[in-house]
C-alpha atoms as a PDB file:
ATOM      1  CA  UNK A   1       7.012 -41.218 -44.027  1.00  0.00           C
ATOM      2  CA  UNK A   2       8.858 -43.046 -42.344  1.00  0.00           C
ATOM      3  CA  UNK A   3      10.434 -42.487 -38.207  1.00  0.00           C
ATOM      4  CA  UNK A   4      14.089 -41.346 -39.417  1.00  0.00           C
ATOM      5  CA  UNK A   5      12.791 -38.752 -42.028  1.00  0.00           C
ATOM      6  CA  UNK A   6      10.483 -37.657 -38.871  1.00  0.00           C
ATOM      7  CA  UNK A   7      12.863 -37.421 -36.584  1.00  0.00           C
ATOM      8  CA  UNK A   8      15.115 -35.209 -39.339  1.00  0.00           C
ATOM      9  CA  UNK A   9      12.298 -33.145 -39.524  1.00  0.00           C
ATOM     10  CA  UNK A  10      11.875 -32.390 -35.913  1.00  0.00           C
ATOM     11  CA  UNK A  11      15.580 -32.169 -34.978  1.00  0.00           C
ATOM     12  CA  UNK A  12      15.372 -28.979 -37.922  1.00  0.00           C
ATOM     13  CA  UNK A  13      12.567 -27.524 -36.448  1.00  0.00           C
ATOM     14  CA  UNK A  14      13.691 -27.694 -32.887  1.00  0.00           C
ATOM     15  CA  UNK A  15      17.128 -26.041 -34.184  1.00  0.00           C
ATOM     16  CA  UNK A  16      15.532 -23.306 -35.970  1.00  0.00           C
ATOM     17  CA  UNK A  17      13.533 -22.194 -32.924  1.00  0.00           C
ATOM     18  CA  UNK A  18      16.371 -21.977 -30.832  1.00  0.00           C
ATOM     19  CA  UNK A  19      18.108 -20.014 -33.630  1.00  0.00           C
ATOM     20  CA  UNK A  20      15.102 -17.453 -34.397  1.00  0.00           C
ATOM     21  CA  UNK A  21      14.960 -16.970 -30.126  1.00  0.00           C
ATOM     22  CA  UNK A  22      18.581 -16.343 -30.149  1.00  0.00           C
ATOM     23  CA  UNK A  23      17.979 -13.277 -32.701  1.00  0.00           C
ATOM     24  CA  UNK A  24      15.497 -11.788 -31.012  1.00  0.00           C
ATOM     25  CA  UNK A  25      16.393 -11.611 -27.160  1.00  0.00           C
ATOM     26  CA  UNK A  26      13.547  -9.504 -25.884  1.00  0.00           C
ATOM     27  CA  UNK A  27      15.448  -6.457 -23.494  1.00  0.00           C
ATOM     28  CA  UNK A  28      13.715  -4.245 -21.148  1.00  0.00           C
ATOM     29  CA  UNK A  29      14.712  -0.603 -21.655  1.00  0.00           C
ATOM     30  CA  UNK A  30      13.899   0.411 -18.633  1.00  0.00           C
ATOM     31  CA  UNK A  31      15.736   3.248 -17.117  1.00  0.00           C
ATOM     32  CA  UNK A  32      17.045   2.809 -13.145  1.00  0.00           C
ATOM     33  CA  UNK A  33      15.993   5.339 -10.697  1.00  0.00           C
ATOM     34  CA  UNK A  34      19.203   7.605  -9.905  1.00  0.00           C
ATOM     35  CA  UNK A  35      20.238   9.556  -7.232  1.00  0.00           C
ATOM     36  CA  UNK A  36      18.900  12.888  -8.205  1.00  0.00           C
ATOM     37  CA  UNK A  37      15.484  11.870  -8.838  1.00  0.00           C
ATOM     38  CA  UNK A  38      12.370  13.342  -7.440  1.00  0.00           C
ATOM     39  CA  UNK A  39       9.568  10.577  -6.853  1.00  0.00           C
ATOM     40  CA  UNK A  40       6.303  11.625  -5.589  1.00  0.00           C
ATOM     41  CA  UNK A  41       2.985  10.608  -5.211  1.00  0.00           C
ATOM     42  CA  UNK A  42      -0.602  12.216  -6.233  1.00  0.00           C
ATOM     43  CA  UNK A  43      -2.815  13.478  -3.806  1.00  0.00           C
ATOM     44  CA  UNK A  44      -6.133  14.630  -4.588  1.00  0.00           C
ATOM     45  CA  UNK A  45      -8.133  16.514  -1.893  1.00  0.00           C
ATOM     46  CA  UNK A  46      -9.996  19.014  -2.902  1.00  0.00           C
ATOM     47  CA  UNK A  47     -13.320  19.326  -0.581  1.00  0.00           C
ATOM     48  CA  UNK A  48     -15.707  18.188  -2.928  1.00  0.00           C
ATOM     49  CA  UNK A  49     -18.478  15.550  -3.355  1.00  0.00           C
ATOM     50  CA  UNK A  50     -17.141  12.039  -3.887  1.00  0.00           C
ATOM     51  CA  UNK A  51     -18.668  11.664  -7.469  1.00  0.00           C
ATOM     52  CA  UNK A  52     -17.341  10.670 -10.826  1.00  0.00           C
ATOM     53  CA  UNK A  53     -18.097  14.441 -12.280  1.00  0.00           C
ATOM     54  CA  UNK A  54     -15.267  15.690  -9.620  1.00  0.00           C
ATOM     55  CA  UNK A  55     -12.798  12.948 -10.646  1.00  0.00           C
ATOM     56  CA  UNK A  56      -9.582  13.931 -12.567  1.00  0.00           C
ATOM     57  CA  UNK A  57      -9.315  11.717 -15.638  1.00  0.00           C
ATOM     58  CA  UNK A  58      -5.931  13.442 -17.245  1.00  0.00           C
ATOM     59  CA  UNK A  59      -3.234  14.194 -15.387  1.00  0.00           C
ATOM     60  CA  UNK A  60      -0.383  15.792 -16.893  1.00  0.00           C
ATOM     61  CA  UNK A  61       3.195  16.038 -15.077  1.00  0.00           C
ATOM     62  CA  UNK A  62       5.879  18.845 -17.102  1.00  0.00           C
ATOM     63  CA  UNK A  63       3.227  18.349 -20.448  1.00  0.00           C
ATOM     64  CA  UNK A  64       3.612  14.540 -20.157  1.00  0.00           C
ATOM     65  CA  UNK A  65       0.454  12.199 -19.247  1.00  0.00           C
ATOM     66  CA  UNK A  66       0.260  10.015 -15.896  1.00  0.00           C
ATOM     67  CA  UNK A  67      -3.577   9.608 -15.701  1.00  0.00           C
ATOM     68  CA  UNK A  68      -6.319   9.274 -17.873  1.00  0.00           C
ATOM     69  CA  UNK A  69      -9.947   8.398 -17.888  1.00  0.00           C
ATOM     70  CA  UNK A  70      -9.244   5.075 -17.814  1.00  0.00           C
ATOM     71  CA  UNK A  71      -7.363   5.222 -14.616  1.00  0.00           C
ATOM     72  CA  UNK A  72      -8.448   8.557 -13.024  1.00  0.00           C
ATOM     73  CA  UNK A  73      -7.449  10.575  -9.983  1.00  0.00           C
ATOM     74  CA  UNK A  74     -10.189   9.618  -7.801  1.00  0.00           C
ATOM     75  CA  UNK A  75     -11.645  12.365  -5.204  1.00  0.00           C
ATOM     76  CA  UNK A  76      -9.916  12.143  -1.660  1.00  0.00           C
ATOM     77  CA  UNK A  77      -7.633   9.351  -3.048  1.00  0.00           C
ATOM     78  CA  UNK A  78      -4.031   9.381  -5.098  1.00  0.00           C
ATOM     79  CA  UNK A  79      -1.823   8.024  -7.620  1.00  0.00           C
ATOM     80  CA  UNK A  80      -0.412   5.479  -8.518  1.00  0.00           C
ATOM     81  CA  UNK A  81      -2.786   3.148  -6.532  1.00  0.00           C
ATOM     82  CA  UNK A  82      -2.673  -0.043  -7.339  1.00  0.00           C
ATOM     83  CA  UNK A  83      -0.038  -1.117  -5.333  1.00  0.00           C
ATOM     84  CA  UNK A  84       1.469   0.456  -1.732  1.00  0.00           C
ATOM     85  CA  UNK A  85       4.641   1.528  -2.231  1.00  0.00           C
ATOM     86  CA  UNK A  86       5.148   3.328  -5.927  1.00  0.00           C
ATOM     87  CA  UNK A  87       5.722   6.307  -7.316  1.00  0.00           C
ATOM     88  CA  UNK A  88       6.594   8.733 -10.317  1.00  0.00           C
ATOM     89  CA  UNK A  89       9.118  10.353 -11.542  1.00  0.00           C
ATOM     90  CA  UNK A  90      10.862  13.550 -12.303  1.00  0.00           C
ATOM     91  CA  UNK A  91      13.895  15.297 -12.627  1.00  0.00           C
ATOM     92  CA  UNK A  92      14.140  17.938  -9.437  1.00  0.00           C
ATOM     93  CA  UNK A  93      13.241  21.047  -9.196  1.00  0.00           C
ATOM     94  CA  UNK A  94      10.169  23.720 -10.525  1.00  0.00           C
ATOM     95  CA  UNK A  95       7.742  20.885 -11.886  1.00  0.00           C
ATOM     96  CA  UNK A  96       3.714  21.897 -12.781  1.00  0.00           C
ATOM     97  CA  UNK A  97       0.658  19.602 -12.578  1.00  0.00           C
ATOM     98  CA  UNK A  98      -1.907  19.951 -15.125  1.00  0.00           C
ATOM     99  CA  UNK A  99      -5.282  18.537 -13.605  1.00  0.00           C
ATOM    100  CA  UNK A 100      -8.303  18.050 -16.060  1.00  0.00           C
ATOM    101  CA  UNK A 101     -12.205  16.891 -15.580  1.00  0.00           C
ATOM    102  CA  UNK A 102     -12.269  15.617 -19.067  1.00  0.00           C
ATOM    103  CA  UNK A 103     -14.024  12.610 -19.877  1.00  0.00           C
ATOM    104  CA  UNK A 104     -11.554  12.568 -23.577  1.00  0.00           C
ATOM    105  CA  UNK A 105      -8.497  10.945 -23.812  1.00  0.00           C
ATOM    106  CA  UNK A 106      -7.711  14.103 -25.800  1.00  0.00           C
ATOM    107  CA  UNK A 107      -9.033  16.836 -23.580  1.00  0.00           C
ATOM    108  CA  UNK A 108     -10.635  20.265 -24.660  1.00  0.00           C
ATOM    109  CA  UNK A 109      -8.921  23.250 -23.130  1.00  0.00           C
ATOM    110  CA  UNK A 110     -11.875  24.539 -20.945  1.00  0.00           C
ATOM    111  CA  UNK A 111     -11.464  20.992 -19.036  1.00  0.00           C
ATOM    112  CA  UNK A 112      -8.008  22.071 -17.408  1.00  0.00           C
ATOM    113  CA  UNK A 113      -8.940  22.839 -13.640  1.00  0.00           C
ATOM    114  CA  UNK A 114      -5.735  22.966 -12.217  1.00  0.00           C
ATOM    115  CA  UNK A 115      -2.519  24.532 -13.304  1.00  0.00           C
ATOM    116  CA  UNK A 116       0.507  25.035 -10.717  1.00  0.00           C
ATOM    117  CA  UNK A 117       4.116  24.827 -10.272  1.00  0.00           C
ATOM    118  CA  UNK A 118       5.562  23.628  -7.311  1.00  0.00           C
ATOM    119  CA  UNK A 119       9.032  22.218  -6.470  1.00  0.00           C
ATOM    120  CA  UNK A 120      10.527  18.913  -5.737  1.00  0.00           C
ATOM    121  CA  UNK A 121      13.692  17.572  -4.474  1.00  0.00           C
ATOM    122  CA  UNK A 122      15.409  14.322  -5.030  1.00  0.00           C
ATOM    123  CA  UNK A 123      13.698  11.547  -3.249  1.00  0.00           C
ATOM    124  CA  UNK A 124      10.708  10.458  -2.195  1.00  0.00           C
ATOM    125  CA  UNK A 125       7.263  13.074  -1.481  1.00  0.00           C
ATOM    126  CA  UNK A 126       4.112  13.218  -1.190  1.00  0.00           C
ATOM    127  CA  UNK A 127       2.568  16.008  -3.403  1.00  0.00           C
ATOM    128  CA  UNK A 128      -1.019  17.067  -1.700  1.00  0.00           C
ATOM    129  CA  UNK A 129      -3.615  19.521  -3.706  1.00  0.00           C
ATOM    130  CA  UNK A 130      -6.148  20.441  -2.021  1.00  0.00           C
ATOM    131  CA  UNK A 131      -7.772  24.268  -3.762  1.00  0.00           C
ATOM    132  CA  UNK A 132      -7.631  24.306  -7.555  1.00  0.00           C
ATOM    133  CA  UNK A 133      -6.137  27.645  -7.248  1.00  0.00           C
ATOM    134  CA  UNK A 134      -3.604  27.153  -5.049  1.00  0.00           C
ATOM    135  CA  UNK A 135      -0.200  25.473  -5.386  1.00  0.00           C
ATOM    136  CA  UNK A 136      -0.084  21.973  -3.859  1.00  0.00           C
ATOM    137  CA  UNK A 137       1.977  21.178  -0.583  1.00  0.00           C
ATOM    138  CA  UNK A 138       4.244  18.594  -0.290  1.00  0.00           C
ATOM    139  CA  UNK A 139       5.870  16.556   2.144  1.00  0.00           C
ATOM    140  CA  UNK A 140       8.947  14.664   2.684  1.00  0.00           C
ATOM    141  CA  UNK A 141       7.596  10.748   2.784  1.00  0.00           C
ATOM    142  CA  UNK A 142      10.214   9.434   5.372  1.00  0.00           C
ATOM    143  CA  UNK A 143      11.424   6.965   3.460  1.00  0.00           C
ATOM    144  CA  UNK A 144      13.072   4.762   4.130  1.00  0.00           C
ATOM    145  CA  UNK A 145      10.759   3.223   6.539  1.00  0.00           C
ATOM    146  CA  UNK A 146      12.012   1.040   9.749  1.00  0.00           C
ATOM    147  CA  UNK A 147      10.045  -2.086  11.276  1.00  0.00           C
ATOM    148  CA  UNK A 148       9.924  -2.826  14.882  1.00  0.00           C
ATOM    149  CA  UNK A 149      10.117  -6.614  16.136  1.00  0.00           C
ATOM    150  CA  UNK A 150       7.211  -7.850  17.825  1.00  0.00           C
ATOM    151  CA  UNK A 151       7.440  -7.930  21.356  1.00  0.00           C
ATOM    152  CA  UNK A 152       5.088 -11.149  22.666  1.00  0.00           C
ATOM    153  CA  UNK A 153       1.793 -10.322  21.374  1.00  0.00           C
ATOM    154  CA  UNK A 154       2.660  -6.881  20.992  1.00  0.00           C
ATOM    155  CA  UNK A 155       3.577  -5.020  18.394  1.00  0.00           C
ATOM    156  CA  UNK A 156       3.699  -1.590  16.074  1.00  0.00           C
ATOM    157  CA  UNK A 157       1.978  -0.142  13.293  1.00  0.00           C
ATOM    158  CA  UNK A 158       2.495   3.400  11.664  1.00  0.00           C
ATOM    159  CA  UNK A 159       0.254   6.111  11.185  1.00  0.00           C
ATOM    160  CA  UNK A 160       1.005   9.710   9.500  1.00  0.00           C
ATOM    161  CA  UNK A 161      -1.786  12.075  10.355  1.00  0.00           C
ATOM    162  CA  UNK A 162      -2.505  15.297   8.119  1.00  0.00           C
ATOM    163  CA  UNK A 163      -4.811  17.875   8.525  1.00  0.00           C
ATOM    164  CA  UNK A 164      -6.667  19.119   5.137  1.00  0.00           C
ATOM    165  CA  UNK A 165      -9.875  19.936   6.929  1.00  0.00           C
ATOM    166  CA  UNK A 166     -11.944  22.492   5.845  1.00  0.00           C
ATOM    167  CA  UNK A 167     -14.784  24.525   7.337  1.00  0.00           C
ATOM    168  CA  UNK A 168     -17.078  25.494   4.654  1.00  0.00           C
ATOM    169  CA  UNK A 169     -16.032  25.868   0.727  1.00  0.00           C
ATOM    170  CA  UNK A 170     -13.114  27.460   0.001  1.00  0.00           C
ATOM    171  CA  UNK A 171     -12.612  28.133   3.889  1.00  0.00           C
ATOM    172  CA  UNK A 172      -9.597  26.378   5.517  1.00  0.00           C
ATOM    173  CA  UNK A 173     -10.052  25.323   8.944  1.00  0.00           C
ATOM    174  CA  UNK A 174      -8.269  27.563  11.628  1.00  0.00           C
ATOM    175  CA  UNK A 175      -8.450  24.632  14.192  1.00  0.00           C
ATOM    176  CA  UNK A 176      -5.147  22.878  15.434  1.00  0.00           C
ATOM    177  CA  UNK A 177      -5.690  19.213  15.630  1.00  0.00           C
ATOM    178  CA  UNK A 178      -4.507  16.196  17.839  1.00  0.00           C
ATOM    179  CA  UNK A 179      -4.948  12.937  16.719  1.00  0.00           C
ATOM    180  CA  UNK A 180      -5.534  10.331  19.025  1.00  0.00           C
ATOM    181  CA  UNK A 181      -6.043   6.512  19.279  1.00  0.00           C
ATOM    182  CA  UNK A 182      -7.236   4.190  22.115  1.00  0.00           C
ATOM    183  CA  UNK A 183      -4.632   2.397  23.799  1.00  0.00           C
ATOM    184  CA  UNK A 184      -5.720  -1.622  23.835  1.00  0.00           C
ATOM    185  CA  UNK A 185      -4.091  -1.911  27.340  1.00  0.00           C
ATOM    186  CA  UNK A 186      -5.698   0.999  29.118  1.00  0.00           C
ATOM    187  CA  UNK A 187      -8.401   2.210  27.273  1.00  0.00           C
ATOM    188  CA  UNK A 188      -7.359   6.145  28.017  1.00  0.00           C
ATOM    189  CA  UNK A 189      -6.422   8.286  24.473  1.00  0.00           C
ATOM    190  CA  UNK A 190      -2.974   8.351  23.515  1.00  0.00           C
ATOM    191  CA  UNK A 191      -1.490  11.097  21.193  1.00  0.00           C
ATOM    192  CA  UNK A 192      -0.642  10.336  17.948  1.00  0.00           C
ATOM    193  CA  UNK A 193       2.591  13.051  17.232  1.00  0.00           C
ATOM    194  CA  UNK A 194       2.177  16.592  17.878  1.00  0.00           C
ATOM    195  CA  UNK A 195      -1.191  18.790  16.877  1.00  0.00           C
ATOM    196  CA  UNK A 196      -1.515  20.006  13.597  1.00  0.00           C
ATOM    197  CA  UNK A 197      -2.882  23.268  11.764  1.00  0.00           C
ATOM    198  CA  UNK A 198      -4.282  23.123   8.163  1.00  0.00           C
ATOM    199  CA  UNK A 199      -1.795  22.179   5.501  1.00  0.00           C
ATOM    200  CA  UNK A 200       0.138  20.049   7.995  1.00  0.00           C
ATOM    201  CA  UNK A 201       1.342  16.713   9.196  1.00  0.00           C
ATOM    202  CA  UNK A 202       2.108  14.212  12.759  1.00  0.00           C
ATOM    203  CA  UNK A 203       5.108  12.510  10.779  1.00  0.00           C
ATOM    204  CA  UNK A 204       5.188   9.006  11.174  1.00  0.00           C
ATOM    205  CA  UNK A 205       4.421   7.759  14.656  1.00  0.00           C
ATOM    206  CA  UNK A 206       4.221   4.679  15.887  1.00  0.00           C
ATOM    207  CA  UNK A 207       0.705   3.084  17.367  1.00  0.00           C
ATOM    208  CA  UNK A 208       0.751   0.540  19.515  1.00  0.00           C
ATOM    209  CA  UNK A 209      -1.223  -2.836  18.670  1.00  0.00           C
ATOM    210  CA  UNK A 210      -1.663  -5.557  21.010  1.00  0.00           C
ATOM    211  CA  UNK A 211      -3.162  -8.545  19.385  1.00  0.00           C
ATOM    212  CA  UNK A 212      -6.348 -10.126  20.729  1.00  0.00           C
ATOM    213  CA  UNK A 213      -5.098 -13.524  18.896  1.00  0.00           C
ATOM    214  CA  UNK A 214      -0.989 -14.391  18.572  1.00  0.00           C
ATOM    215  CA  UNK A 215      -1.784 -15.681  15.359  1.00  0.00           C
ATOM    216  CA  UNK A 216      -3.465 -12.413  13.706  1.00  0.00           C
ATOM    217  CA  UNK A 217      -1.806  -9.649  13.122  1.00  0.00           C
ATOM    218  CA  UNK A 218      -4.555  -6.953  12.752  1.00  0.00           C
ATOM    219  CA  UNK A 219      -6.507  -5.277  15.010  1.00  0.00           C
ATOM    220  CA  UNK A 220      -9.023  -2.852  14.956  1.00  0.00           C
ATOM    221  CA  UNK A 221      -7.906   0.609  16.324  1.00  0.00           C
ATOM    222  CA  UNK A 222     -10.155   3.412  17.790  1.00  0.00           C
ATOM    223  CA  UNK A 223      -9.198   7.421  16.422  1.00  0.00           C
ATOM    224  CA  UNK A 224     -10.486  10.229  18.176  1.00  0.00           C
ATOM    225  CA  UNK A 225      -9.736  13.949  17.264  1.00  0.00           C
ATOM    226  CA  UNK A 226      -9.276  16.564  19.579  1.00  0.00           C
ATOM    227  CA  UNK A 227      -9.233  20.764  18.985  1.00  0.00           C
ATOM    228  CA  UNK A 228      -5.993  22.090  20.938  1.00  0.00           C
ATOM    229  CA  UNK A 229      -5.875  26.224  21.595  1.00  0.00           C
ATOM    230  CA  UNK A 230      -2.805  28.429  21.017  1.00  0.00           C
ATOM    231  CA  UNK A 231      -1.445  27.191  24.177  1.00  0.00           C
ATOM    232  CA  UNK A 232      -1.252  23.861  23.469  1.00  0.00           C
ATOM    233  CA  UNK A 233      -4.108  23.131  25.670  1.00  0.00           C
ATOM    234  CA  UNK A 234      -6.789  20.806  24.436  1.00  0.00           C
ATOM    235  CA  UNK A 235     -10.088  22.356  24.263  1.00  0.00           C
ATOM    236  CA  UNK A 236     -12.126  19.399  23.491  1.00  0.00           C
ATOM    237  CA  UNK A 237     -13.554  16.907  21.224  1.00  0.00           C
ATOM    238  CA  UNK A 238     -13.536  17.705  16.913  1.00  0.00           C
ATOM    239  CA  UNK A 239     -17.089  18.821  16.361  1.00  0.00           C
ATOM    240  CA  UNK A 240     -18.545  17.757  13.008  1.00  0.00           C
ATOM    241  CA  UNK A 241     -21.904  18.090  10.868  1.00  0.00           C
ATOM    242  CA  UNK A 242     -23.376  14.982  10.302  1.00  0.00           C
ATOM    243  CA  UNK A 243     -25.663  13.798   7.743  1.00  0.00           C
ATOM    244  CA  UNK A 244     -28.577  15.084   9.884  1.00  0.00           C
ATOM    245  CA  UNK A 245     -27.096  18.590  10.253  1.00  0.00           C
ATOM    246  CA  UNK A 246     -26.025  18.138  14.096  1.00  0.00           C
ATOM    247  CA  UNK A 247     -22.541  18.755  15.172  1.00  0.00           C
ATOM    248  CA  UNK A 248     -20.936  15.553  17.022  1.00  0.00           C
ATOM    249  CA  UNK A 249     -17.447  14.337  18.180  1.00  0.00           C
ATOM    250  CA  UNK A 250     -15.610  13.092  15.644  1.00  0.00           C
ATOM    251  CA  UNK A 251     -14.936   9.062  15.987  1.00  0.00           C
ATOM    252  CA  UNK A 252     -13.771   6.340  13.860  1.00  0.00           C
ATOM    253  CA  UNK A 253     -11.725   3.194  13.552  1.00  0.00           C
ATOM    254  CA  UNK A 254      -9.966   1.549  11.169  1.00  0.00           C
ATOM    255  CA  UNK A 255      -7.985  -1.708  10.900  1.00  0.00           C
ATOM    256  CA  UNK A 256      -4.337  -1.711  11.733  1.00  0.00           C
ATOM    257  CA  UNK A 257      -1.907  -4.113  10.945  1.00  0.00           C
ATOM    258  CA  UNK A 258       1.871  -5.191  12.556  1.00  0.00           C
ATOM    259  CA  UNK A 259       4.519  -3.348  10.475  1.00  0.00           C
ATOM    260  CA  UNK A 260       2.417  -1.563   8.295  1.00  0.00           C
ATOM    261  CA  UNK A 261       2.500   2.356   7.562  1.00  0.00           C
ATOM    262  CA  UNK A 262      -0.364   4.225   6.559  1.00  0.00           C
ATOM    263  CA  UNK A 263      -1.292   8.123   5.780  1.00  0.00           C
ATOM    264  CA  UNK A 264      -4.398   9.057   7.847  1.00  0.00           C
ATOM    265  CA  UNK A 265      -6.118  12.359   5.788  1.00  0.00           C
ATOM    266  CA  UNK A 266      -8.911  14.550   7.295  1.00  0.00           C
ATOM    267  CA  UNK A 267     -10.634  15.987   4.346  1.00  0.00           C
ATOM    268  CA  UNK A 268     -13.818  17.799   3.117  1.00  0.00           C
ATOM    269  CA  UNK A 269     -15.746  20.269   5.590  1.00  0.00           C
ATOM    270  CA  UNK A 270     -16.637  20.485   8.738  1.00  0.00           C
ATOM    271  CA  UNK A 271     -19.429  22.773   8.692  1.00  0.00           C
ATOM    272  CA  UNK A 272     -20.978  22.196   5.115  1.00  0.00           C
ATOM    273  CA  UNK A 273     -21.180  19.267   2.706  1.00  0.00           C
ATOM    274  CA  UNK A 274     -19.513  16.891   2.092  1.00  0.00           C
ATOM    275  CA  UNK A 275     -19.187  15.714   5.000  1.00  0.00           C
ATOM    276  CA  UNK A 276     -15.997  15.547   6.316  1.00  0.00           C
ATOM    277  CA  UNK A 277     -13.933  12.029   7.010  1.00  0.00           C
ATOM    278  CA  UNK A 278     -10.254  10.355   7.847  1.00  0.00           C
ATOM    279  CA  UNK A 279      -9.357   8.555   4.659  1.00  0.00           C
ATOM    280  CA  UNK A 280      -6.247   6.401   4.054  1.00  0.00           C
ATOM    281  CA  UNK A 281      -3.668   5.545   1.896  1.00  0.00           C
ATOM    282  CA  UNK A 282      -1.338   2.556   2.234  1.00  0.00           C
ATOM    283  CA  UNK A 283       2.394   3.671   2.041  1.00  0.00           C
ATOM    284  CA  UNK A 284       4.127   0.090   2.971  1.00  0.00           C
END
């Protein structure tokens, strides 16, 4: 064969590609996010063991799926989780969660654990359950967030504090809680928003980080809890059983980072097991 009968050949098959892409544009149906939508995200916090046979594998949002074995609801975690920042969903108003421990994509009714209604407005919210017979809570997410310049080697990060303690099962905790950090300048405790009872939350507040190197900008950051009476007084340090069945003050760190914002949960129970702990969850 020869070159020119070759070249023919590939000029025609070069040409017919470009016509077969031309009928078949690929488009993405997606539908944008209007103004009257409700987006939320899943919290799961329920004081119970940390264990795959307490994970939620379906979730169901107004008889449509979100969640499934494949993908569960994790215990003290939420959804979606794979990247900070997203969310589902819905038109506003009454909306109901199914929840279900099924380990079938196509669940059995006796697996359904949670059935409630709750409402949602347009925006963004954070939708927390936390007794499988009690409608969840929710809270605005304050979007949209703000950032703070850094100041020299100074600089902010954002914490929202909620208080989902319990005492023993079933038993909310009657205690009003301050959270607290410790200031890298001084080394006292510094309040992080106002106390809290059960079911509540700080807000977003900002927590200051100085930075040990001007080229990193994380920093580990000391939380303490204190118990604050009626009168606003604090009363002393968050007692808590520990794995050895003695009550200490409640202490932990975590790593912060410049700019970012970041839901700090106290879950489980104080006075039984499981233990009870601050978990996170990345918001920007």
């Amino acid at each position: 064969m020869n070159m020119k009968i070759i070249k023919y050949i590939s000029l025609v098959v070069v040409l017919a590609l470009m016509a077969s892409c031309e009928k078949h544009l690929i488009e993405y149906d997606a539908e944008p996010i209007g103004d009257n939508i409700a987006e939320f995200q899943l919290h799961y916090m329920n004081p119970v063991s940390a264990v795959a046979a307490n994970y939620i594998n379906r979730v169901e949002v107004n008889g449509k799926m979100i969640a499934n074995v494949k993908a569960p609801l994790t215990t003290y975690n939420a959804i979606p989780k794979t990247d900070a920042g997203r969310f589902y969903t819905v038109n506003p108003g009454s909306v109901n969660f199914k929840l279900y421990f099924t380990t079938k994509l196509l669940p059995a009714a006796d697996s359904l654990v949670y059935d409630q209604n709750v409402t949602l407005t347009k925006g963004k919210q954070n939708v927390f359950v936390h007794d499988f017979n009690q409608p969840p809570i929710v809270f605005d997410n304050g979007y949209p967030y703000i950032s703070r310049q850094t100041v020299e080697t100074d600089s902010t990060t954002y914490v929202k504090f909620y208080n989902f303690l319990y005492e023993t099962a079933g038993v909310p905790t009657t205690l009003k809680l301050q959270y607290q950090y410790i200031s890298h300048r001084t080394g006292e405790v510094v309040n992080i928003g106002p106390p809290v009872a059960f079911g509540e939350s700080t807000g977003w507040q900002q927590v200051l980080l100085v930075k040990s190197d001007p080229l990193v900008n994380t920093r580990r950051i000391d939380y303490r809890i204190k118990v604050v009476d009626e009168a606003g007084n604090i009363t002393g340090d968050l007692q808590i059983r520990n794995s050895s069945g003695k009550y200490v003050s409640y202490s932990d760190y975590w790593t912060g980072t410049i700019g970012r914002w970041v839901h700090h949960m106290i879950g489980g129970m104080r006075a039984a097991s499981p233990a009870c702990a601050v978990r996170v969850f990345t918001a920007k």
